[in-house]
N, C-alpha and C. Protein backbone atom coordinates (compact mmCIF):
# COMPACT_ATOMS: atom_id res chain seq x y z
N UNK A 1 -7.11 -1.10 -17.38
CA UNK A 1 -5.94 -0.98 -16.53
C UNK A 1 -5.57 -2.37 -16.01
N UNK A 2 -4.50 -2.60 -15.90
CA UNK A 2 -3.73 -4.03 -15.54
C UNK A 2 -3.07 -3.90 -14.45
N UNK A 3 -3.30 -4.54 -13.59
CA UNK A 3 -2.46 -4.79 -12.12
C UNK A 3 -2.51 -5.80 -12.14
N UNK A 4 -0.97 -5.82 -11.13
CA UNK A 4 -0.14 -7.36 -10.73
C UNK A 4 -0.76 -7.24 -9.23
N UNK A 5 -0.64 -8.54 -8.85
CA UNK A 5 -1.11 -8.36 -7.60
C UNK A 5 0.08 -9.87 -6.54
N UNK A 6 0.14 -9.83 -5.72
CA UNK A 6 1.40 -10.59 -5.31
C UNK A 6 0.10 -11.73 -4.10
N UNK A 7 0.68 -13.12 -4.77
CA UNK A 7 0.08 -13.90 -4.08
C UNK A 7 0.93 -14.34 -2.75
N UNK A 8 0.26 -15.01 -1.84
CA UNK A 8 0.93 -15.78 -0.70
C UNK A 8 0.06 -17.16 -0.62
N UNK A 9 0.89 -18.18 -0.79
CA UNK A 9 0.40 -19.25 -0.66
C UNK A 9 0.75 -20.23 0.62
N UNK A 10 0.02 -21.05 1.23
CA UNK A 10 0.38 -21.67 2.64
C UNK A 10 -0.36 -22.94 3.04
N UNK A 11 0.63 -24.40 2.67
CA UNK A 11 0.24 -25.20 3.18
C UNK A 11 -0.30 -25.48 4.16
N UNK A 12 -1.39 -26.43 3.60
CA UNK A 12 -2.96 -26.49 5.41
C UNK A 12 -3.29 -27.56 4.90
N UNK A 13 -3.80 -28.24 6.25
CA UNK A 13 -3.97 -29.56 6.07
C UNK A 13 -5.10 -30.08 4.74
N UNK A 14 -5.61 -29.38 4.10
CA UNK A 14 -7.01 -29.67 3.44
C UNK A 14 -6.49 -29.51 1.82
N UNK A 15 -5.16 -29.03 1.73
CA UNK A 15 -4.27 -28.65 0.29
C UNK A 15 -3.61 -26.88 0.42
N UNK A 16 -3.93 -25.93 0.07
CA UNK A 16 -4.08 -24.77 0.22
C UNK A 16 -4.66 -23.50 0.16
N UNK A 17 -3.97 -22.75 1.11
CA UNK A 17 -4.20 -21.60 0.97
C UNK A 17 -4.08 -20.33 0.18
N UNK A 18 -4.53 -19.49 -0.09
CA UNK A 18 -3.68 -18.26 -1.16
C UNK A 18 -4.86 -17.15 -0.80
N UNK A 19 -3.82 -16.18 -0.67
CA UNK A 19 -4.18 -14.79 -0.51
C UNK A 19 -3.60 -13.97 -0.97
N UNK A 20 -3.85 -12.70 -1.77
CA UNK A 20 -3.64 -11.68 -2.17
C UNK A 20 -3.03 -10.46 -0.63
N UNK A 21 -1.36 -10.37 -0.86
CA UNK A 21 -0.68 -9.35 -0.10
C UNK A 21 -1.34 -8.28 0.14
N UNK A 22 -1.78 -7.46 -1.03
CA UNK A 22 -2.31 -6.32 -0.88
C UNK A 22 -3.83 -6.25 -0.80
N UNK A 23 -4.60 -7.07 -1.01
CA UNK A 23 -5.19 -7.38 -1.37
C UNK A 23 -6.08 -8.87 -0.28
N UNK A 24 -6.08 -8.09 1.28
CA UNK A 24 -5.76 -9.51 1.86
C UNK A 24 -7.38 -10.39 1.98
N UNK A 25 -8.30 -9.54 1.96
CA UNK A 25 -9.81 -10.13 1.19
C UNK A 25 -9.92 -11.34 0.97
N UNK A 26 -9.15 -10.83 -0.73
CA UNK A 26 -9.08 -11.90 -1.65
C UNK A 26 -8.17 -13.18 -1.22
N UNK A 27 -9.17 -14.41 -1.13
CA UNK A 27 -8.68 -15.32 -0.08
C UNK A 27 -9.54 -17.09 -0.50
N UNK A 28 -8.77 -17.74 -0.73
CA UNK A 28 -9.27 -18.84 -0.84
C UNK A 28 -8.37 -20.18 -0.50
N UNK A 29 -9.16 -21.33 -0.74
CA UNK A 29 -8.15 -22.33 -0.27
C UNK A 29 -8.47 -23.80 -1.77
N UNK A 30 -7.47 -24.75 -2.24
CA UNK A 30 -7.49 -25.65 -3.35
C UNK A 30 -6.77 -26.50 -3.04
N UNK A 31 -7.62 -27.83 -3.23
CA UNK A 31 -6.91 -29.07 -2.92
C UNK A 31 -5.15 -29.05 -3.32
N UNK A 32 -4.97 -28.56 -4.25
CA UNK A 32 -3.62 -28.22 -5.10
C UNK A 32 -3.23 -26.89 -5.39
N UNK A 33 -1.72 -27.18 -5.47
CA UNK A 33 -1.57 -25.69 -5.57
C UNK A 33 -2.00 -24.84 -6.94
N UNK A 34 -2.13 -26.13 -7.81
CA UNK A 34 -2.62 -25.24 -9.49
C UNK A 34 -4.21 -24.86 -8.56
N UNK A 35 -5.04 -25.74 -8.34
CA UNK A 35 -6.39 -25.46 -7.86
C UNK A 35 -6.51 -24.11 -7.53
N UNK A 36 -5.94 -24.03 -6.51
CA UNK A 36 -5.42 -22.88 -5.85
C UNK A 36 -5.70 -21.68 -6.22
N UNK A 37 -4.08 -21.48 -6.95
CA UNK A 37 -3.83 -20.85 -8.01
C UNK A 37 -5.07 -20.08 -8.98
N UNK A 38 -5.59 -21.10 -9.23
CA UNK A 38 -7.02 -20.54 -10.04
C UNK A 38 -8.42 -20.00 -10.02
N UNK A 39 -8.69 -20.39 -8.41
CA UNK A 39 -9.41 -19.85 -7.42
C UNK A 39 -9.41 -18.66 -7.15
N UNK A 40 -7.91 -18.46 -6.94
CA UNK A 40 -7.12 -17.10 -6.42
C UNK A 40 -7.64 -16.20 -7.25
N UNK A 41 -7.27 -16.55 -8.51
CA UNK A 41 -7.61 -15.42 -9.45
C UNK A 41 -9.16 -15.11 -10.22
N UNK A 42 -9.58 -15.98 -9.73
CA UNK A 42 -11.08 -15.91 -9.89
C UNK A 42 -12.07 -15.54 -9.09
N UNK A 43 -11.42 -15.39 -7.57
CA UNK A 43 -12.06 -14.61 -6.67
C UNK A 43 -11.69 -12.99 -6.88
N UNK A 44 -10.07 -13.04 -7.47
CA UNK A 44 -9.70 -11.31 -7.70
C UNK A 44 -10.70 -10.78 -8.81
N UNK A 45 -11.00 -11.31 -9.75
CA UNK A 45 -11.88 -11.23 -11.53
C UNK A 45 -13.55 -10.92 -10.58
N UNK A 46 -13.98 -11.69 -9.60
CA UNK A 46 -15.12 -11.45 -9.08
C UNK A 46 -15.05 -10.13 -7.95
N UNK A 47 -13.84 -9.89 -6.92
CA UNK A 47 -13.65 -8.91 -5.81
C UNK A 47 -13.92 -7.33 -6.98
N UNK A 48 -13.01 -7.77 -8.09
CA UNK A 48 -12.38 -6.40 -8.57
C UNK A 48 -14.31 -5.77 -9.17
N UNK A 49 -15.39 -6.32 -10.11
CA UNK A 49 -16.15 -6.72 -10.42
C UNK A 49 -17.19 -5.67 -9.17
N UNK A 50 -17.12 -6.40 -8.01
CA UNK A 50 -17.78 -6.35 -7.10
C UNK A 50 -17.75 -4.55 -6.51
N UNK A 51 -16.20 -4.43 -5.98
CA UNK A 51 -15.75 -3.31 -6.12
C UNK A 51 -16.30 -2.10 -7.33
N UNK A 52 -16.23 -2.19 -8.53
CA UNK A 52 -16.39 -1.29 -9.46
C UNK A 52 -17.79 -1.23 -9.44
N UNK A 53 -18.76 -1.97 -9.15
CA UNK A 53 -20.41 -1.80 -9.16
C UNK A 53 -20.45 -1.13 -7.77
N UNK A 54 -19.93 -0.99 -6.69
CA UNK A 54 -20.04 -0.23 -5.83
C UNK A 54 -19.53 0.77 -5.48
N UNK A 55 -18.66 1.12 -6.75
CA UNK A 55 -18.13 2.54 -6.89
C UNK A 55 -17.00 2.74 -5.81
N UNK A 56 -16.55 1.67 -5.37
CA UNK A 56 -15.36 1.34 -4.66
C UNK A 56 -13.92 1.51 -5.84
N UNK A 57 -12.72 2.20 -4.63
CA UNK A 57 -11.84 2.04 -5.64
C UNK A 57 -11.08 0.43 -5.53
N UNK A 58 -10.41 0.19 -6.41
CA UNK A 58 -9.75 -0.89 -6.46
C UNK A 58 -8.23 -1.50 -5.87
N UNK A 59 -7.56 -2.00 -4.56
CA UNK A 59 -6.58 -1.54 -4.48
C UNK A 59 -5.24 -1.62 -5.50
N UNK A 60 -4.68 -1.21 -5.08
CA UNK A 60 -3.30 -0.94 -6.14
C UNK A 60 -2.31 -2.40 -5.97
N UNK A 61 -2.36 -3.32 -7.18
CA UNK A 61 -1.28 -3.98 -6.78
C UNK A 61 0.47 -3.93 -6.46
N UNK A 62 1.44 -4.99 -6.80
CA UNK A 62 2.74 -4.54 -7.09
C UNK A 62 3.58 -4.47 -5.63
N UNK A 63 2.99 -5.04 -4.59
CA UNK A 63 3.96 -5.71 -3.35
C UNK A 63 5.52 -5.56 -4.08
N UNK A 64 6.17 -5.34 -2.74
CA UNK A 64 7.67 -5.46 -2.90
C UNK A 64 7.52 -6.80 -1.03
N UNK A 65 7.70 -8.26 -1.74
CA UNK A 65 8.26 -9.15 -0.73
C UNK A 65 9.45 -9.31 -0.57
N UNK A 66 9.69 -9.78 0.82
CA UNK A 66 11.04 -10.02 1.15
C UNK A 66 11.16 -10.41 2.37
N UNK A 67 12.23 -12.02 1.99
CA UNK A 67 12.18 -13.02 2.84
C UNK A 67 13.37 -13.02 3.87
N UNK A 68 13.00 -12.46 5.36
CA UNK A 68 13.75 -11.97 6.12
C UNK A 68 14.36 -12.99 7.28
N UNK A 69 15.39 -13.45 6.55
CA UNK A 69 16.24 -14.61 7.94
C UNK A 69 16.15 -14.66 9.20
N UNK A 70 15.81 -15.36 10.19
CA UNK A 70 15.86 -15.56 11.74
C UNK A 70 16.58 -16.59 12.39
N UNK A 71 17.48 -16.57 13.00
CA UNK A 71 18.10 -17.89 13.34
C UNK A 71 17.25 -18.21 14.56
N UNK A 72 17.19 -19.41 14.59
CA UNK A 72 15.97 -20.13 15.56
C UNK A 72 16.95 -21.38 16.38
């Protein structure tokens, strides 16, 4: 089975951040955003892993984001 899973990424002083929306666990930080990026998904490949040996279900990816204007 294949799930999408929707990242959030967030500049910090050390390079970044990225976390999984649904998924908010799954969490790491990479000098760069490719770094990042690849972390991200290598902590999901290890969470999901982790989950299925403990007979945990897996959550469901497929976020619907949306970037909501504020005048400031």
């Amino acid at each position: 089975m294949l799930n999408n899973y929707t990242a959030k990424y967030v500049k910090i002083s050390s390079g970044y951040m990225g976390q999984l929306v649904e998924w908010p666990e799954v969490v790491t930080e990479g000098e760069t955003l490719e770094e990042c990026r690849q972390l991200l998904k290598d902590a999901l490949h290890e969470m999901v892993i982790a989950y299925q040996q403990q007979g945990q279900e897996v959550p469901v990816g497929g976020a619907l984001l949306e970037q909501v204007p504020v005048e400031v």
